[in-house]
N, C-alpha and C. Protein backbone atom coordinates (compact mmCIF):
# COMPACT_ATOMS: atom_id res chain seq x y z
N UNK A 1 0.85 -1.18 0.00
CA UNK A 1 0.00 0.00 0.00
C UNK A 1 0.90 1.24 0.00
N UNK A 2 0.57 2.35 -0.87
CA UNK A 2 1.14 3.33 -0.95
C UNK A 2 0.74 4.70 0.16
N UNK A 3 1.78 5.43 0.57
CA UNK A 3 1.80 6.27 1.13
C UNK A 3 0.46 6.73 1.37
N UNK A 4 0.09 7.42 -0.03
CA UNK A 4 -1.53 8.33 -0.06
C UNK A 4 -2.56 7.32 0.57
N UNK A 5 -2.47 6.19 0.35
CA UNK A 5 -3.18 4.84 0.16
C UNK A 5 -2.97 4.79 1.87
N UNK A 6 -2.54 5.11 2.45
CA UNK A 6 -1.87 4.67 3.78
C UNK A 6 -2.62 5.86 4.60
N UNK A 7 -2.65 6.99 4.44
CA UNK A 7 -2.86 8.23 4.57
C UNK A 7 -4.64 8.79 4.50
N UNK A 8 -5.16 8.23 3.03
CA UNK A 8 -6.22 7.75 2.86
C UNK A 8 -6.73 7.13 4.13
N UNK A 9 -6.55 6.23 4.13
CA UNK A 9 -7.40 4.95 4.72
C UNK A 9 -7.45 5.48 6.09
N UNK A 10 -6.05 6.48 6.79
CA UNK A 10 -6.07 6.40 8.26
C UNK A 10 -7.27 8.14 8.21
N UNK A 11 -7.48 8.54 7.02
CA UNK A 11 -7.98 9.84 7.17
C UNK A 11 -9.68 9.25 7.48
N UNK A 12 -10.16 7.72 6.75
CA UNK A 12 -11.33 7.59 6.75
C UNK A 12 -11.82 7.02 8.10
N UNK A 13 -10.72 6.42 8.49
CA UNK A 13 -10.81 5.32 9.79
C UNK A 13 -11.00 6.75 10.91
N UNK A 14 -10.15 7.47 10.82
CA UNK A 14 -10.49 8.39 12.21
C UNK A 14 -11.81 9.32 11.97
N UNK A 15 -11.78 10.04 11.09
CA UNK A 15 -12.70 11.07 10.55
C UNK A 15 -13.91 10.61 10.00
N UNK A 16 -14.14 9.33 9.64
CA UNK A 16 -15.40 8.96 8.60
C UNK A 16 -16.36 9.16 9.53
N UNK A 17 -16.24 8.39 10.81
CA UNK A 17 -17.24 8.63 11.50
C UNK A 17 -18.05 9.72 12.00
N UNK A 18 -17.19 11.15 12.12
CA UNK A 18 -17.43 12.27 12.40
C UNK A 18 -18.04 13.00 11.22
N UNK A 19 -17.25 12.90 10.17
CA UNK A 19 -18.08 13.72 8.95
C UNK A 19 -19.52 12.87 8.82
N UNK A 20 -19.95 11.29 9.06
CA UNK A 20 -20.98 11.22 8.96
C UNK A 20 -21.71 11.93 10.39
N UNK A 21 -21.51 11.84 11.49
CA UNK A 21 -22.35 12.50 12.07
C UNK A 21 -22.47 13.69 11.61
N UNK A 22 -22.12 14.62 11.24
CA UNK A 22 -21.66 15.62 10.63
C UNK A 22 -23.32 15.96 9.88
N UNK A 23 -23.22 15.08 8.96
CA UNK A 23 -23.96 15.00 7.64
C UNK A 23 -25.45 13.99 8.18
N UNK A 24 -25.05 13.41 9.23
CA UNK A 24 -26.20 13.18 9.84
C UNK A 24 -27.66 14.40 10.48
N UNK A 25 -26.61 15.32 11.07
CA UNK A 25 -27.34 16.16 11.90
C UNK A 25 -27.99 17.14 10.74
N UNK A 26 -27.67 17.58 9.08
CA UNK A 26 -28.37 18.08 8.44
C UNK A 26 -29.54 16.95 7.43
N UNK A 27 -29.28 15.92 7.24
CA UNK A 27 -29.52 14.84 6.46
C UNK A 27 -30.13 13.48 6.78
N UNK A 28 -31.17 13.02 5.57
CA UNK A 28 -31.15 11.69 6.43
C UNK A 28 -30.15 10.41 6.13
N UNK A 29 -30.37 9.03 6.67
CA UNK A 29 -29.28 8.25 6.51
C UNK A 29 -28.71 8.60 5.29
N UNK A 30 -29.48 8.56 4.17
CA UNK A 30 -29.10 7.93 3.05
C UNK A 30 -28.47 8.65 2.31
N UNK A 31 -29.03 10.11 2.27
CA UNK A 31 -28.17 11.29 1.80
C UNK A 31 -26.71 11.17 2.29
N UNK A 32 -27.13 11.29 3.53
CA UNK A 32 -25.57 11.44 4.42
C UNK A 32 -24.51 10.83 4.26
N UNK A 33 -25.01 9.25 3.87
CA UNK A 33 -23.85 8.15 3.21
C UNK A 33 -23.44 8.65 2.12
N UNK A 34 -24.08 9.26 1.04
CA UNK A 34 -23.66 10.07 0.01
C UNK A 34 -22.63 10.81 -0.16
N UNK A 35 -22.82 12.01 1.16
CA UNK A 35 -22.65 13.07 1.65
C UNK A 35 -20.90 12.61 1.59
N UNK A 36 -20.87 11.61 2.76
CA UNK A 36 -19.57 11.37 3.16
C UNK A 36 -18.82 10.57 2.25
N UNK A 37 -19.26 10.09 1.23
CA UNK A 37 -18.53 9.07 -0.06
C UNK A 37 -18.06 10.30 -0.71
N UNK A 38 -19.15 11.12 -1.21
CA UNK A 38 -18.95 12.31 -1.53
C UNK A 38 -17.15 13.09 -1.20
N UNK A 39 -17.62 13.19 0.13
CA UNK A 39 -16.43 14.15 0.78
C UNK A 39 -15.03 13.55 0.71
N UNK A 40 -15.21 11.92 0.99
CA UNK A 40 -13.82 11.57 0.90
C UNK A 40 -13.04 11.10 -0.45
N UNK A 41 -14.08 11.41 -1.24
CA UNK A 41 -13.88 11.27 -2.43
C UNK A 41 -12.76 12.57 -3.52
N UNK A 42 -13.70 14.18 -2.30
CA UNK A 42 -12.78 14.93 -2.96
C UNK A 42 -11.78 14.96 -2.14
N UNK A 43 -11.17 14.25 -1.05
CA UNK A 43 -10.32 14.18 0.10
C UNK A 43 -9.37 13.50 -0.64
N UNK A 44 -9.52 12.09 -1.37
CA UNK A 44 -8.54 11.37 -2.03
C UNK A 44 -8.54 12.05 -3.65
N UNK A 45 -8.77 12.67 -4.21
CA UNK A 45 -8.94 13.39 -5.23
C UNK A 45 -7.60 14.78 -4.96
N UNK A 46 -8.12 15.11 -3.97
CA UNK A 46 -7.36 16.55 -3.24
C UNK A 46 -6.43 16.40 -2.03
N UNK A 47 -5.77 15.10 -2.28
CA UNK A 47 -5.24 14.07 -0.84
C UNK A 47 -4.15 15.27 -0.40
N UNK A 48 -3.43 15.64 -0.96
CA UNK A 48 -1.74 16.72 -0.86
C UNK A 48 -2.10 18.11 -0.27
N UNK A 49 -3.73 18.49 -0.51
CA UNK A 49 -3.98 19.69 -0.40
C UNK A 49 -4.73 19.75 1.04
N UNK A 50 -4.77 18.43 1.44
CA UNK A 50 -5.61 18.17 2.71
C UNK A 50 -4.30 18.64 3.93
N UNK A 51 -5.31 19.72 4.80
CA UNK A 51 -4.22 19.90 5.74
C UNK A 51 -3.36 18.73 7.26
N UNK A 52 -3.00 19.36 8.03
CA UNK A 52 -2.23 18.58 9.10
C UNK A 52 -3.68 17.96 9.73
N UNK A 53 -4.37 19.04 10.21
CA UNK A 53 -5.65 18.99 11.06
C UNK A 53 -6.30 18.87 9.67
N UNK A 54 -7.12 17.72 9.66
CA UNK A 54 -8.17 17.50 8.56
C UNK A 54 -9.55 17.54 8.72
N UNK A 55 -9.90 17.27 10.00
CA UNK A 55 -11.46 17.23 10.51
C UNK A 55 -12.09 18.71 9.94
N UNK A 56 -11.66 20.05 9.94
CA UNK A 56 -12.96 21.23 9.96
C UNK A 56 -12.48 21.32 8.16
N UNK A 57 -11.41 20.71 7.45
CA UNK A 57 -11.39 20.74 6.02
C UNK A 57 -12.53 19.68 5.66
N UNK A 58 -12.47 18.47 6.30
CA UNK A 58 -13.79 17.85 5.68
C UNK A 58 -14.86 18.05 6.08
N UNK A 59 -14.87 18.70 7.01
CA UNK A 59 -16.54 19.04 7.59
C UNK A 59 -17.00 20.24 6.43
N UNK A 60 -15.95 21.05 6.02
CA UNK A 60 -16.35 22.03 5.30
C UNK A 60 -16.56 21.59 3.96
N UNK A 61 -15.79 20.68 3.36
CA UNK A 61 -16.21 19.69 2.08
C UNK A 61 -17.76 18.99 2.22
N UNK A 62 -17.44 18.51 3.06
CA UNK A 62 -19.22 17.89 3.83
C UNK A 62 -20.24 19.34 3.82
N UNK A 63 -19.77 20.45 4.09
CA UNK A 63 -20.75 21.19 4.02
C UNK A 63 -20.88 21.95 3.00
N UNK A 64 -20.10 21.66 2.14
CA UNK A 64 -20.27 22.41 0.58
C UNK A 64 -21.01 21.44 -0.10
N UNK A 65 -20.58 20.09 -0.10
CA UNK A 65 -21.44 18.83 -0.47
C UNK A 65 -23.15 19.29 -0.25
N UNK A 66 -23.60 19.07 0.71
CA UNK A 66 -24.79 19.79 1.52
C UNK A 66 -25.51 20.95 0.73
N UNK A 67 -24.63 21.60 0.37
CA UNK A 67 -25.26 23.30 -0.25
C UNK A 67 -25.37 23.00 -1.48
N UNK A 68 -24.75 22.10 -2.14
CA UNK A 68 -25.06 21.58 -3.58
C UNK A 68 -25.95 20.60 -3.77
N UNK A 69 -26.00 19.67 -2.92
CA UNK A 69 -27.54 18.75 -3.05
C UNK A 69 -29.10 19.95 -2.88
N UNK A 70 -28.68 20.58 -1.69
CA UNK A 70 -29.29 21.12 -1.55
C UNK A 70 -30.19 22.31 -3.09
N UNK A 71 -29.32 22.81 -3.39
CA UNK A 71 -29.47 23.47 -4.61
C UNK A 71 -30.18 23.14 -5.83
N UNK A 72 -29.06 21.66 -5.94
CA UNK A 72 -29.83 20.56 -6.85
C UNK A 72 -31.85 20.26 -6.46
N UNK A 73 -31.62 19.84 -5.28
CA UNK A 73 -32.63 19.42 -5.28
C UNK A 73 -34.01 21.22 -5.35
N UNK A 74 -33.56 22.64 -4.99
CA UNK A 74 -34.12 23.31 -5.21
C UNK A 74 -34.35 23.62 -6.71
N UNK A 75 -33.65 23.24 -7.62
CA UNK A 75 -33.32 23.66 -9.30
C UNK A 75 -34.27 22.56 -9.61
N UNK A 76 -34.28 20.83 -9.09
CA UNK A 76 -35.43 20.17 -9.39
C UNK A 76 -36.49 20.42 -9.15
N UNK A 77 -37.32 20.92 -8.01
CA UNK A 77 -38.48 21.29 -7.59
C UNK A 77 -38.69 22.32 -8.39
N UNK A 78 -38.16 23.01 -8.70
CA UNK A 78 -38.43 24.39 -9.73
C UNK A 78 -39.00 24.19 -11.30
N UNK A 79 -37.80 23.34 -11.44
CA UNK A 79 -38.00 22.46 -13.16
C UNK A 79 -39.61 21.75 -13.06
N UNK A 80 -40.08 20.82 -11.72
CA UNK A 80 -41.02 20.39 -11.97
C UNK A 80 -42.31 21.14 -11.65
N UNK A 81 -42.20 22.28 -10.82
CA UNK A 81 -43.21 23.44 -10.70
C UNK A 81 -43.36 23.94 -12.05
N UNK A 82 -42.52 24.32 -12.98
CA UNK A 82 -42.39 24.53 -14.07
C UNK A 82 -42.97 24.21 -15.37
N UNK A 83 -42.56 22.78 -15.08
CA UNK A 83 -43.31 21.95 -16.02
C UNK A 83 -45.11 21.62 -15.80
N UNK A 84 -45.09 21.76 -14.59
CA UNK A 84 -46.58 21.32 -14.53
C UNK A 84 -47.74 22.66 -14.23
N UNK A 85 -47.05 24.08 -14.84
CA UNK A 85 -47.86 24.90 -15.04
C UNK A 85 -47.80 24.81 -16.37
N UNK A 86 -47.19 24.37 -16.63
CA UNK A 86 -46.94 24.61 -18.66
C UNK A 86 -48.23 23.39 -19.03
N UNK A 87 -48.03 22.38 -18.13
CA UNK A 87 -49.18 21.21 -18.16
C UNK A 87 -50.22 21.72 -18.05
N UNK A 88 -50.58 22.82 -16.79
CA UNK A 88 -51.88 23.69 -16.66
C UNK A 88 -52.62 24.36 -17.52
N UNK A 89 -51.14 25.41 -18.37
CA UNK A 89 -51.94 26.05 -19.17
C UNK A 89 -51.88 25.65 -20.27
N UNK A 90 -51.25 24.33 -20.97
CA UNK A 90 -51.47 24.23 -22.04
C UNK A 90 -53.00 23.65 -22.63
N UNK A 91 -53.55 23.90 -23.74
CA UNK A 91 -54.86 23.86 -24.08
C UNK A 91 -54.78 22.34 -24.28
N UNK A 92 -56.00 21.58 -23.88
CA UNK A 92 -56.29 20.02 -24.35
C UNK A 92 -56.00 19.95 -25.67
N UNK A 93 -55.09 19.20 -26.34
CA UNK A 93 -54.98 19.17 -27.62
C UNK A 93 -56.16 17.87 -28.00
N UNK A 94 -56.82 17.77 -29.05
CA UNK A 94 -57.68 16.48 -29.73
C UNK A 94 -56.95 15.52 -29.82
N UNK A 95 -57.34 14.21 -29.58
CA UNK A 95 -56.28 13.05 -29.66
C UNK A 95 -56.02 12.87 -31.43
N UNK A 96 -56.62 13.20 -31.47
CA UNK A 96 -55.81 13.15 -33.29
C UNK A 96 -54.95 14.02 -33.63
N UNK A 97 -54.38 14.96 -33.09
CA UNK A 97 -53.65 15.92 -33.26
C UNK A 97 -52.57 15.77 -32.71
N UNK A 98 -52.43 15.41 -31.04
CA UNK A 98 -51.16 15.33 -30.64
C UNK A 98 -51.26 13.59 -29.55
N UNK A 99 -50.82 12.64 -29.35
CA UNK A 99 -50.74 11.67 -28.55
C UNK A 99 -50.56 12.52 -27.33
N UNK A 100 -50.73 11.78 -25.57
CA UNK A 100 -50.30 12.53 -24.62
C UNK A 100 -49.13 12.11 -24.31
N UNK A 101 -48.35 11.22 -25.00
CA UNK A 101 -47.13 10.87 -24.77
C UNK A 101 -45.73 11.59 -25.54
N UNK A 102 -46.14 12.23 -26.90
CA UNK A 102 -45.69 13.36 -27.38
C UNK A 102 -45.88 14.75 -26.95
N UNK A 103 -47.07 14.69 -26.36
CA UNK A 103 -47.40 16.46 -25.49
C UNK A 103 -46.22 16.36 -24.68
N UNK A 104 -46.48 15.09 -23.45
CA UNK A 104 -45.48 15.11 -22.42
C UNK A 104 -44.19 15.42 -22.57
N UNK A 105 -43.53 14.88 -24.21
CA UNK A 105 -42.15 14.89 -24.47
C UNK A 105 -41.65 16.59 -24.94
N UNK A 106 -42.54 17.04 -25.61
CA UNK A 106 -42.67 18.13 -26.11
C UNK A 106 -42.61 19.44 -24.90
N UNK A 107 -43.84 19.12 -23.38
CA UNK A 107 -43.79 20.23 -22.68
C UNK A 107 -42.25 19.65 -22.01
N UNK A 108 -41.86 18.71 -21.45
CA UNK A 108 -40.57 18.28 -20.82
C UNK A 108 -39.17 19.23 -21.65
N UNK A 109 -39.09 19.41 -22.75
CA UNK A 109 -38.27 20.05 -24.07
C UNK A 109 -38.49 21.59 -23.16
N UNK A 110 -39.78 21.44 -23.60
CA UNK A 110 -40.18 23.25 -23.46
C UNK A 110 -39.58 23.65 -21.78
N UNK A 111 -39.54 23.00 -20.85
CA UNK A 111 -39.51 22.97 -19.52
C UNK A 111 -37.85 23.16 -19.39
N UNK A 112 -37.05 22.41 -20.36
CA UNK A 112 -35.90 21.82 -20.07
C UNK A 112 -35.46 23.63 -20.26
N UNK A 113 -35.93 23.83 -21.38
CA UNK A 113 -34.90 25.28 -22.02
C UNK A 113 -35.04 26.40 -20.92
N UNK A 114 -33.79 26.84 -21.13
CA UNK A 114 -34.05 28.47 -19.61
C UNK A 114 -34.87 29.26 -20.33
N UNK A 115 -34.98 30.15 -18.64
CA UNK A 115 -36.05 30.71 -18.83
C UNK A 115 -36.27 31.42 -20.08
N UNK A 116 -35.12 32.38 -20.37
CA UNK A 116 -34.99 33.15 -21.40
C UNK A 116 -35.18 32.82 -22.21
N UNK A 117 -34.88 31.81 -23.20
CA UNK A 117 -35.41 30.87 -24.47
C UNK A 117 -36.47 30.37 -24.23
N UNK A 118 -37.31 30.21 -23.20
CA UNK A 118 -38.58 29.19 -22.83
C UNK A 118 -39.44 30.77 -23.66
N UNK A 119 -39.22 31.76 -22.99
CA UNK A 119 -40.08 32.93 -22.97
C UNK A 119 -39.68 33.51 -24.19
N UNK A 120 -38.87 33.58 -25.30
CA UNK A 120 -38.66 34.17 -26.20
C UNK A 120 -39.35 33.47 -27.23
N UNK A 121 -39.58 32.02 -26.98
CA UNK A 121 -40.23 30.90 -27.68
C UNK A 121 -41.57 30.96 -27.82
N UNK A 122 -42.22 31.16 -26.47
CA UNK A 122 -43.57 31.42 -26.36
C UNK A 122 -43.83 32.52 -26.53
N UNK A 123 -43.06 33.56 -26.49
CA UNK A 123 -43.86 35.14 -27.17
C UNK A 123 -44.04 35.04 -28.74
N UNK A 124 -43.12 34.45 -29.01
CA UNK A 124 -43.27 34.21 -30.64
C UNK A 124 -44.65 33.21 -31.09
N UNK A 125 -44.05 32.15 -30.45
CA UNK A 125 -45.15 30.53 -31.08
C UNK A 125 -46.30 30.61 -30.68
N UNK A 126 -46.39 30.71 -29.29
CA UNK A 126 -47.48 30.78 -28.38
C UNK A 126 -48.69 31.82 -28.48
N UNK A 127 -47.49 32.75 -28.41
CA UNK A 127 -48.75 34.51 -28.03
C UNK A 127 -48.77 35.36 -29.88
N UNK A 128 -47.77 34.93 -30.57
CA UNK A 128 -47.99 35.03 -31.85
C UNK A 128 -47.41 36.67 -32.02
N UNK A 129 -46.40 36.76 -31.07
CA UNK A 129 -45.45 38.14 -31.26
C UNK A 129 -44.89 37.89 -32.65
N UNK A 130 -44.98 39.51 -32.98
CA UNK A 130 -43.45 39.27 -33.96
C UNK A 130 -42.27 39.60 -32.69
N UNK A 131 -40.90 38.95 -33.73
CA UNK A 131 -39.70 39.39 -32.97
C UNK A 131 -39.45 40.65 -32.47
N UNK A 132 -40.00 41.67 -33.38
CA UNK A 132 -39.60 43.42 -32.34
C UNK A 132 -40.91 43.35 -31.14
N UNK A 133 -41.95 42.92 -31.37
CA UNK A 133 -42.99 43.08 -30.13
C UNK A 133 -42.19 42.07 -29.16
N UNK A 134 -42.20 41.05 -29.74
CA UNK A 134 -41.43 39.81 -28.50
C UNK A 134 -40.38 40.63 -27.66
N UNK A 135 -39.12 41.05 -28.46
CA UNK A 135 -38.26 41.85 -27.85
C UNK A 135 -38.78 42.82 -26.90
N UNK A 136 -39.35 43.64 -27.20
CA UNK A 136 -40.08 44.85 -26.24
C UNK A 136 -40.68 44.28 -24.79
N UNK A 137 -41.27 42.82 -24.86
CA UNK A 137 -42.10 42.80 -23.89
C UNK A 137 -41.10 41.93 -23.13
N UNK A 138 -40.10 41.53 -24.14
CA UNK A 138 -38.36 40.59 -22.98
C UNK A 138 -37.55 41.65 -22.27
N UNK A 139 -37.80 42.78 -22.58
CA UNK A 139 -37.28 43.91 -21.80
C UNK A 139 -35.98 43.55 -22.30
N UNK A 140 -35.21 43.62 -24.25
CA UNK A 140 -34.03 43.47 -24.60
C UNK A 140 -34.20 44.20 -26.17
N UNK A 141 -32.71 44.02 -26.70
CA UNK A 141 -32.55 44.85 -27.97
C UNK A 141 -33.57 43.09 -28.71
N UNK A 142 -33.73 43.88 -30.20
CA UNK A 142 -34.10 43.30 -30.94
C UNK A 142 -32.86 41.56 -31.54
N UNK A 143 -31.81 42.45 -31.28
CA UNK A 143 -30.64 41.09 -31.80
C UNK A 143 -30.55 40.65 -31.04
N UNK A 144 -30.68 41.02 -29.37
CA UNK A 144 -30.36 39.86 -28.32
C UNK A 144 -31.90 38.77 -28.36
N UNK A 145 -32.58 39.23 -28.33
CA UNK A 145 -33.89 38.33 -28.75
C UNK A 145 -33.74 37.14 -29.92
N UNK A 146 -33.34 37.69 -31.00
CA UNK A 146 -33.07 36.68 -32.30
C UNK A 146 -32.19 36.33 -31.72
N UNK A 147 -31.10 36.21 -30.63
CA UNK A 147 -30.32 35.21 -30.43
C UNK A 147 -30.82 33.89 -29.55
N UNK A 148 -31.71 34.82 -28.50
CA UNK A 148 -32.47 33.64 -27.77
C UNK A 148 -33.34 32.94 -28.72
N UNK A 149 -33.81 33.38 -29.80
CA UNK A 149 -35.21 32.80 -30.09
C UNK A 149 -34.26 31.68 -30.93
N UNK A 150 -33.19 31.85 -31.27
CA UNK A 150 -32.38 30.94 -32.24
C UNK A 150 -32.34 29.67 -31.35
N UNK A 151 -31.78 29.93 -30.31
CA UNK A 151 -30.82 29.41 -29.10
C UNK A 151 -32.09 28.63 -28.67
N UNK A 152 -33.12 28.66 -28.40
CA UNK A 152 -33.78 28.17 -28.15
C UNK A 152 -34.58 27.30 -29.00
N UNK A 153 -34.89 27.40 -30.37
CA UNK A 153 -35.28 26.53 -31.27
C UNK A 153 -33.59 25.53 -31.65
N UNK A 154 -32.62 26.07 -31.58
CA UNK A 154 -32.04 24.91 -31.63
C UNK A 154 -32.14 23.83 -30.52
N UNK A 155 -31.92 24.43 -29.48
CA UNK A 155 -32.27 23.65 -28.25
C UNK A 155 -33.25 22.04 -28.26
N UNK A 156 -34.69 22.78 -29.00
CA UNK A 156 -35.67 22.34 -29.24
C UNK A 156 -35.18 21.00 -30.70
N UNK A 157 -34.53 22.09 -31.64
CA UNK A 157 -33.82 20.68 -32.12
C UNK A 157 -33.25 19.60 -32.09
N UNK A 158 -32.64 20.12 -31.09
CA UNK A 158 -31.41 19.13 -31.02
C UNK A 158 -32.17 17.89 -29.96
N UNK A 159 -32.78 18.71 -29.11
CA UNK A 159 -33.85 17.90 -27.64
C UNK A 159 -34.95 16.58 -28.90
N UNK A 160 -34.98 17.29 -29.66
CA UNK A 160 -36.36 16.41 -30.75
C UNK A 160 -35.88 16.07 -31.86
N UNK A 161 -34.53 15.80 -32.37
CA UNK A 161 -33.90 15.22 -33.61
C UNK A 161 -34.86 14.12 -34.48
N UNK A 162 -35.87 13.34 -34.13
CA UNK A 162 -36.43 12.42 -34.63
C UNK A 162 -37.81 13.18 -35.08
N UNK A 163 -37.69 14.49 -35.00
CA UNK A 163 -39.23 15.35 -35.05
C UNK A 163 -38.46 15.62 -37.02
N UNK A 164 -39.12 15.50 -37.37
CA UNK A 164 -38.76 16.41 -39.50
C UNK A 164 -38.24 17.33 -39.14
N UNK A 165 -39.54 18.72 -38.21
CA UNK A 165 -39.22 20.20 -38.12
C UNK A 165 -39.22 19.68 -36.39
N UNK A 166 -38.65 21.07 -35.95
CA UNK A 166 -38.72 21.01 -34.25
C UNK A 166 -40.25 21.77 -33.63
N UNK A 167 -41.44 21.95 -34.70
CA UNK A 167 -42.31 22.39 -34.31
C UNK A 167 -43.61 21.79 -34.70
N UNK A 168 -42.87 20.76 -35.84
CA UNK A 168 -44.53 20.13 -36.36
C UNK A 168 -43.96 18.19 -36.43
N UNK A 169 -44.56 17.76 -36.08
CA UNK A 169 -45.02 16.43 -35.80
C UNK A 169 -45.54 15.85 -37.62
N UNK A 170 -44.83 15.27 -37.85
CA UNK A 170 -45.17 15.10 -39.52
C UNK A 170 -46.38 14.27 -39.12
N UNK A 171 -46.34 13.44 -38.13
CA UNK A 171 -47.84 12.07 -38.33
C UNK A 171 -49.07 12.94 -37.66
N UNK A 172 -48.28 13.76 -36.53
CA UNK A 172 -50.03 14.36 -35.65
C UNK A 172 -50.07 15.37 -35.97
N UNK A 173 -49.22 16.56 -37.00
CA UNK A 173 -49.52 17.63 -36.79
C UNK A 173 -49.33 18.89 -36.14
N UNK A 174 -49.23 19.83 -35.94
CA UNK A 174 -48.58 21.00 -35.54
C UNK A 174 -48.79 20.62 -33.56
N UNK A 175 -47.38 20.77 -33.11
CA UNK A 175 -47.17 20.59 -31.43
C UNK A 175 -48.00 21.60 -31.11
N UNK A 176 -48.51 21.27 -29.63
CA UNK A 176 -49.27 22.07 -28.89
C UNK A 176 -48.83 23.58 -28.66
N UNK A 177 -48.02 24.23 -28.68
CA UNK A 177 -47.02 25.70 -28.30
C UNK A 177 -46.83 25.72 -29.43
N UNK A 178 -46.93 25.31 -30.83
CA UNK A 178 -46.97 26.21 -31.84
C UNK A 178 -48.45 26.58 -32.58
N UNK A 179 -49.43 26.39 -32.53
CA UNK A 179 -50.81 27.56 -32.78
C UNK A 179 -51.00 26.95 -33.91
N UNK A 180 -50.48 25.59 -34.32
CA UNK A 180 -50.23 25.25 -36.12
C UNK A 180 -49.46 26.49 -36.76
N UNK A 181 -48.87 27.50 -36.74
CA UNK A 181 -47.89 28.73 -37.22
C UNK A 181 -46.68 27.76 -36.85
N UNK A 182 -45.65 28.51 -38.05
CA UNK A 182 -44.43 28.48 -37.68
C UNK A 182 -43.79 29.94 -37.16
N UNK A 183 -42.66 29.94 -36.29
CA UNK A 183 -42.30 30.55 -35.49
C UNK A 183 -41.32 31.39 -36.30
């Protein structure tokens, strides 16, 4: 066994237990096991940079760990608040027009893109802006708009490669967020 390897092992044997309580007292079990695989992970990753006293360096790795699940899991709850107003307001499409298994794939696309392209998309497709009204009501110049509205239909491309166009459905017909118009 090598040095680091030696060094390692005595950093997990004394400390593991502590960074999990650690990660206990914000977390439950299961996170926390995470938490601490997590930490000693950037510990043997960052082994040279780890100081003499190592305990408040990994507690603080453990607690940066923490602020990023954390985050994560706020950026998910958001995405799915997100998505399921877009579910709200989108209009019942006729089952001959769109399957609900293509709506789903389609609002998930629309959900995925930021905000800025989500909203440059729907002022256009949706609300049936032109690009200088769209712009005006994005509170931006006219070219920063055509960049989102680009940026965002590629998005939409690239998310739906098996679609002909990224707005019409060759078998069902024009997607729900485009009005049957192209954008």
């Amino acid at each position: 066994m090598s040095e680091d390897e030696q060094r390692f092992v005595a950093l997990w044997t004394e400390y593991g237990p502590r960074v999990m309580a650690y990660a206990l007292r914000h977390l439950d079990s299961d996170t926390a096991q995470d938490v601490v695989s997590e930490t000693f992970l950037v510990a043997w990753r960052r082994l040279a940079s780890v100081p003499e006293e190592p305990l408040p360096w990994l507690l603080v790795v453990a607690r940066n760990t923490i602020g990023n699940l954390r985050r994560s899991g706020h950026r998910q709850a958001r995405l799915a608040a997100q998505l399921e107003r877009f579910r709200e307001v989108a209009e019942p499409a006729a089952a001959a027009d769109v399957l609900a298994t293509e709506r789903a794939a389609v609002l998930a696309r629309l959900a995925a893109l930021t905000p800025r392209e989500r909203e440059a998309l729907l002022l256009v497709a949706w609300d049936g802006l032109t690009p200088g009204q769209a712009a005006k009501v994005a509170g931006c110049s006219l070219p920063t708009f055509h960049v989102r509205l680009l940026r965002a239909r590629r998005r939409l491309q690239a998310d739906g490669e098996a679609e002909a166009h990224p707005y019409t459905d060759t078998a069902a017909g024009p997607l729900p967020f485009s009005r049957g118009g192209t954008a």
